[in-house]
Protein backbone atom coordinates (compact mmCIF):
# COMPACT_ATOMS: atom_id res chain seq x y z
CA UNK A 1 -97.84 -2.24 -9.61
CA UNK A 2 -97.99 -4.71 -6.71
CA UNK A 3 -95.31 -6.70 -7.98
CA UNK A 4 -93.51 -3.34 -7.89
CA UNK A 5 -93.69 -2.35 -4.48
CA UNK A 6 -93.74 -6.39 -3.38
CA UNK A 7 -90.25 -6.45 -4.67
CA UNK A 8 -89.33 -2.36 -3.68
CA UNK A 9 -90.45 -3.81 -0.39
CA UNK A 10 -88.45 -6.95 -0.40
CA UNK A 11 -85.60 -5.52 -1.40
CA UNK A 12 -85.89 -2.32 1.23
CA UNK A 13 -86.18 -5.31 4.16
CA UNK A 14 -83.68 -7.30 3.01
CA UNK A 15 -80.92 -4.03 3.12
CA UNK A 16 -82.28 -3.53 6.12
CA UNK A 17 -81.62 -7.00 7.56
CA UNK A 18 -77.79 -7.50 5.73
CA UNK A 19 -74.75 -7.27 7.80
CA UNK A 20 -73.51 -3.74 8.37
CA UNK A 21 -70.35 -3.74 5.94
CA UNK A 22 -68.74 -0.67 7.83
CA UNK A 23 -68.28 -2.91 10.88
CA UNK A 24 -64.66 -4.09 11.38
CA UNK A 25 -64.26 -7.49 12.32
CA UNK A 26 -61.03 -8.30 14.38
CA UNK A 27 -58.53 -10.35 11.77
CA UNK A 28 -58.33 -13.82 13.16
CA UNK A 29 -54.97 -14.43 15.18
CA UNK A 30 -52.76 -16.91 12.84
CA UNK A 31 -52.10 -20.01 13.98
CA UNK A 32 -48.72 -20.14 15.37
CA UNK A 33 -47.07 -23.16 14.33
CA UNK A 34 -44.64 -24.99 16.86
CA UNK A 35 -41.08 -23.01 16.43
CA UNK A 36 -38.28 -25.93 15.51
CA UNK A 37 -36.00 -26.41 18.60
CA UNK A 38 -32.62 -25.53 17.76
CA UNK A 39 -30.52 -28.49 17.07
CA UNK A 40 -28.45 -29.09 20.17
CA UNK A 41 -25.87 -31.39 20.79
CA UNK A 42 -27.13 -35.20 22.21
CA UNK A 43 -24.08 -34.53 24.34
CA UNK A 44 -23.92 -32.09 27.35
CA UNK A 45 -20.48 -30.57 28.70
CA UNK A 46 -20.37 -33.34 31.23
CA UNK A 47 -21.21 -36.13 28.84
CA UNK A 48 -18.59 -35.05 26.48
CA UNK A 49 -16.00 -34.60 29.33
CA UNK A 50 -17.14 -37.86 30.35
CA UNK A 51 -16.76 -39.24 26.76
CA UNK A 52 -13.37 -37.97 26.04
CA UNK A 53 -12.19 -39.32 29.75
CA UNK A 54 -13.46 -43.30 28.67
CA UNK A 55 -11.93 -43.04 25.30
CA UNK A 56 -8.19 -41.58 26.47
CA UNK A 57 -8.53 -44.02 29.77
CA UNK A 58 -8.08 -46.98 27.43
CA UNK A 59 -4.95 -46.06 25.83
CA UNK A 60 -3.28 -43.83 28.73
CA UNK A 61 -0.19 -45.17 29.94
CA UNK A 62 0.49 -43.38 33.41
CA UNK A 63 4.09 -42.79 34.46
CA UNK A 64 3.92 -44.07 37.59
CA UNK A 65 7.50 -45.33 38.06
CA UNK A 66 9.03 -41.92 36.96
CA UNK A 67 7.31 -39.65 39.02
CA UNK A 68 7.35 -41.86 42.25
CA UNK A 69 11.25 -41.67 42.14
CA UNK A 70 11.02 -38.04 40.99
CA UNK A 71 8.61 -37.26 44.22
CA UNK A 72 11.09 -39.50 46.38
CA UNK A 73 14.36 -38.58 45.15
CA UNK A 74 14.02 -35.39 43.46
CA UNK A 75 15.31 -35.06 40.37
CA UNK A 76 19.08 -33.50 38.89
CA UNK A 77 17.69 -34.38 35.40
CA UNK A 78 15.64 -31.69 32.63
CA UNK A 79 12.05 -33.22 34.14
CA UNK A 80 10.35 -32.78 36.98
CA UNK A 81 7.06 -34.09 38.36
CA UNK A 82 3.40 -33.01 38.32
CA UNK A 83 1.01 -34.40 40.44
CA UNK A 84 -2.71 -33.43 39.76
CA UNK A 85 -5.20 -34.28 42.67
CA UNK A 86 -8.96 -34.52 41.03
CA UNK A 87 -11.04 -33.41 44.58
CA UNK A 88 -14.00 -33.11 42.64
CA UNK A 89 -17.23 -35.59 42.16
CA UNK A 90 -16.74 -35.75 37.98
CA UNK A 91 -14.10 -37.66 36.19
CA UNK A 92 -11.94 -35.07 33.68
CA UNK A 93 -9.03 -34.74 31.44
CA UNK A 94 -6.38 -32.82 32.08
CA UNK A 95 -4.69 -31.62 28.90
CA UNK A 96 -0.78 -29.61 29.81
CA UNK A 97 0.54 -27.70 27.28
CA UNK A 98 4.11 -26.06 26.98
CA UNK A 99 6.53 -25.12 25.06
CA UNK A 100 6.94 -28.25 22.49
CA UNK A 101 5.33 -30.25 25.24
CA UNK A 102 1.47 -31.40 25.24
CA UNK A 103 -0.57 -34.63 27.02
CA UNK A 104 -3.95 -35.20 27.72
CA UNK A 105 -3.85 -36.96 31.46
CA UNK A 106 -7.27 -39.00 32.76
CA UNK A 107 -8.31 -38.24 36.13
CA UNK A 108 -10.94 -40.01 38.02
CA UNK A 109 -13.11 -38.40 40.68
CA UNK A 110 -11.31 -38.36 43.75
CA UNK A 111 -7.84 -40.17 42.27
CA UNK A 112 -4.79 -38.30 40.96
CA UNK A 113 -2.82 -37.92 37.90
CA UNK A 114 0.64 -37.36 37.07
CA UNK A 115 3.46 -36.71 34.28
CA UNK A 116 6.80 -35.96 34.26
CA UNK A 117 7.57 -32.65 32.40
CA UNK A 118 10.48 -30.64 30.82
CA UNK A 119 12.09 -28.13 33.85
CA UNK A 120 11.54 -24.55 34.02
CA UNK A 121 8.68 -23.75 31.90
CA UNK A 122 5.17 -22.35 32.06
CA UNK A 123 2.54 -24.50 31.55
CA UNK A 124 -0.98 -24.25 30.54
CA UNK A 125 -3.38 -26.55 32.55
CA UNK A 126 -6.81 -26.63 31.30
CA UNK A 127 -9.45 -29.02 31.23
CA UNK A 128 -13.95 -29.49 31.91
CA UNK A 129 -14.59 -30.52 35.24
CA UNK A 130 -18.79 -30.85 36.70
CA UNK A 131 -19.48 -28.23 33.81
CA UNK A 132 -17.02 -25.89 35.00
CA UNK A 133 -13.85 -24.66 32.88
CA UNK A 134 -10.22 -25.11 35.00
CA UNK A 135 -7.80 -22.98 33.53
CA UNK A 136 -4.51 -21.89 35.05
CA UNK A 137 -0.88 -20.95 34.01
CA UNK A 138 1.80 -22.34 36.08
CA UNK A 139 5.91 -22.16 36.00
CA UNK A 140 7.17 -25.48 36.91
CA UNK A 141 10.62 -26.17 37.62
CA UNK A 142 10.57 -28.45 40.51
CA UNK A 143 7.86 -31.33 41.47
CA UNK A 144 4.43 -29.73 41.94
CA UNK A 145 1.23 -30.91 43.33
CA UNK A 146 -2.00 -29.01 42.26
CA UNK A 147 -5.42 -30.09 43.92
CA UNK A 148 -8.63 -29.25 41.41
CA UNK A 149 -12.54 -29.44 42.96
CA UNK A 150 -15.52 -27.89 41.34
C-alpha cells in the first residue's frame, strides 16, 4: 500500500508541476526570407540614351554642306533645313519622322544638329534627353531652328 500512494503521490505532483496545456503560446513569426529584387535593366534611361548616341555618332554623316547653303541661300528646291540646338547638359538623339521620311540625328551637349528635309510636312521630333522625354509635332516648310534643354 505504500508503493500505492508513493506512486498516487508521484503522479498527483508531477500533474501538478506539467505545463498548463490550455495556455496558448504565440506561433513563432516565420522567417522572412530576402524578397528577389526585380531584374532591372544594367542600363538607366541616360545610359541607354548615352549608348545609342556613341553607337549612331560613329556612322552619322552630318549634312553640313546642304544645310549651310540652305540657311544662306534659302532654298527653291522640295527640302528645306532643320537646325536642332541641344541647350541641355546630356548628349541625345534626335530621331524625325515624316511622311516616308525618318533619321536618327546625334547631338552633343551644347552643339547642334541638322538635316535637310522634304518641304511642307509635319514632322515628329522625339528623342531622351537628362531622363526627360522631348516630343513635339512640327509643320516644316521653310528652314527651322528648334532649341531643346532639359
Amino acid at each position: 500500500m505504500k508503493k500505492f500512494l508513493f506512486c498516487s503521490f508521484l503522479l498527483l505532483l508531477l500533474a501538478n508541476c506539467s505545463v498548463n496545456h490550455h495556455t496558448k503560446v504565440p506561433p513563432k513569426a516565420p522567417i522572412s526570407k530576402p524578397k528577389p529584387k526585380p531584374a532591372v535593366s544594367n542600363t538607366s534611361k541616360i545610359s541607354q540614351a548615352e549608348l545609342e548616341y556613341s553607337n549612331l555618332i560613329k556612322t552619322y554623316k552630318p549634312e553640313t554642306a546642304e544645310v549651310l547653303t540652305d540657311i544662306l541661300n534659302g532654298s527653291d528646291g522640295p527640302t528645306t533645313s532643320i537646325r536642332i540646338e541641344n541647350l541641355s547638359r546630356c548628349n541625345m538623339v534626335l530621331t524625325i519622322s515624316g511622311n516616308n521620311y525618318f533619321k536618327k540625328i546625334p547631338i552633343a551637349s551644347g552643339k547642334i544638329g541638322s538635316a535637310m528635309v522634304p518641304k511642307n510636312q509635319n514632322y515628329n521630333l522625339s528623342g531622351t534627353i537628362c531622363n526627360s522625354v522631348y516630343q513635339k509635332t512640327k509643320f516644316i516648310s521653310s528652314s527651322s531652328s528648334i532649341k531643346i534643354s532639359n
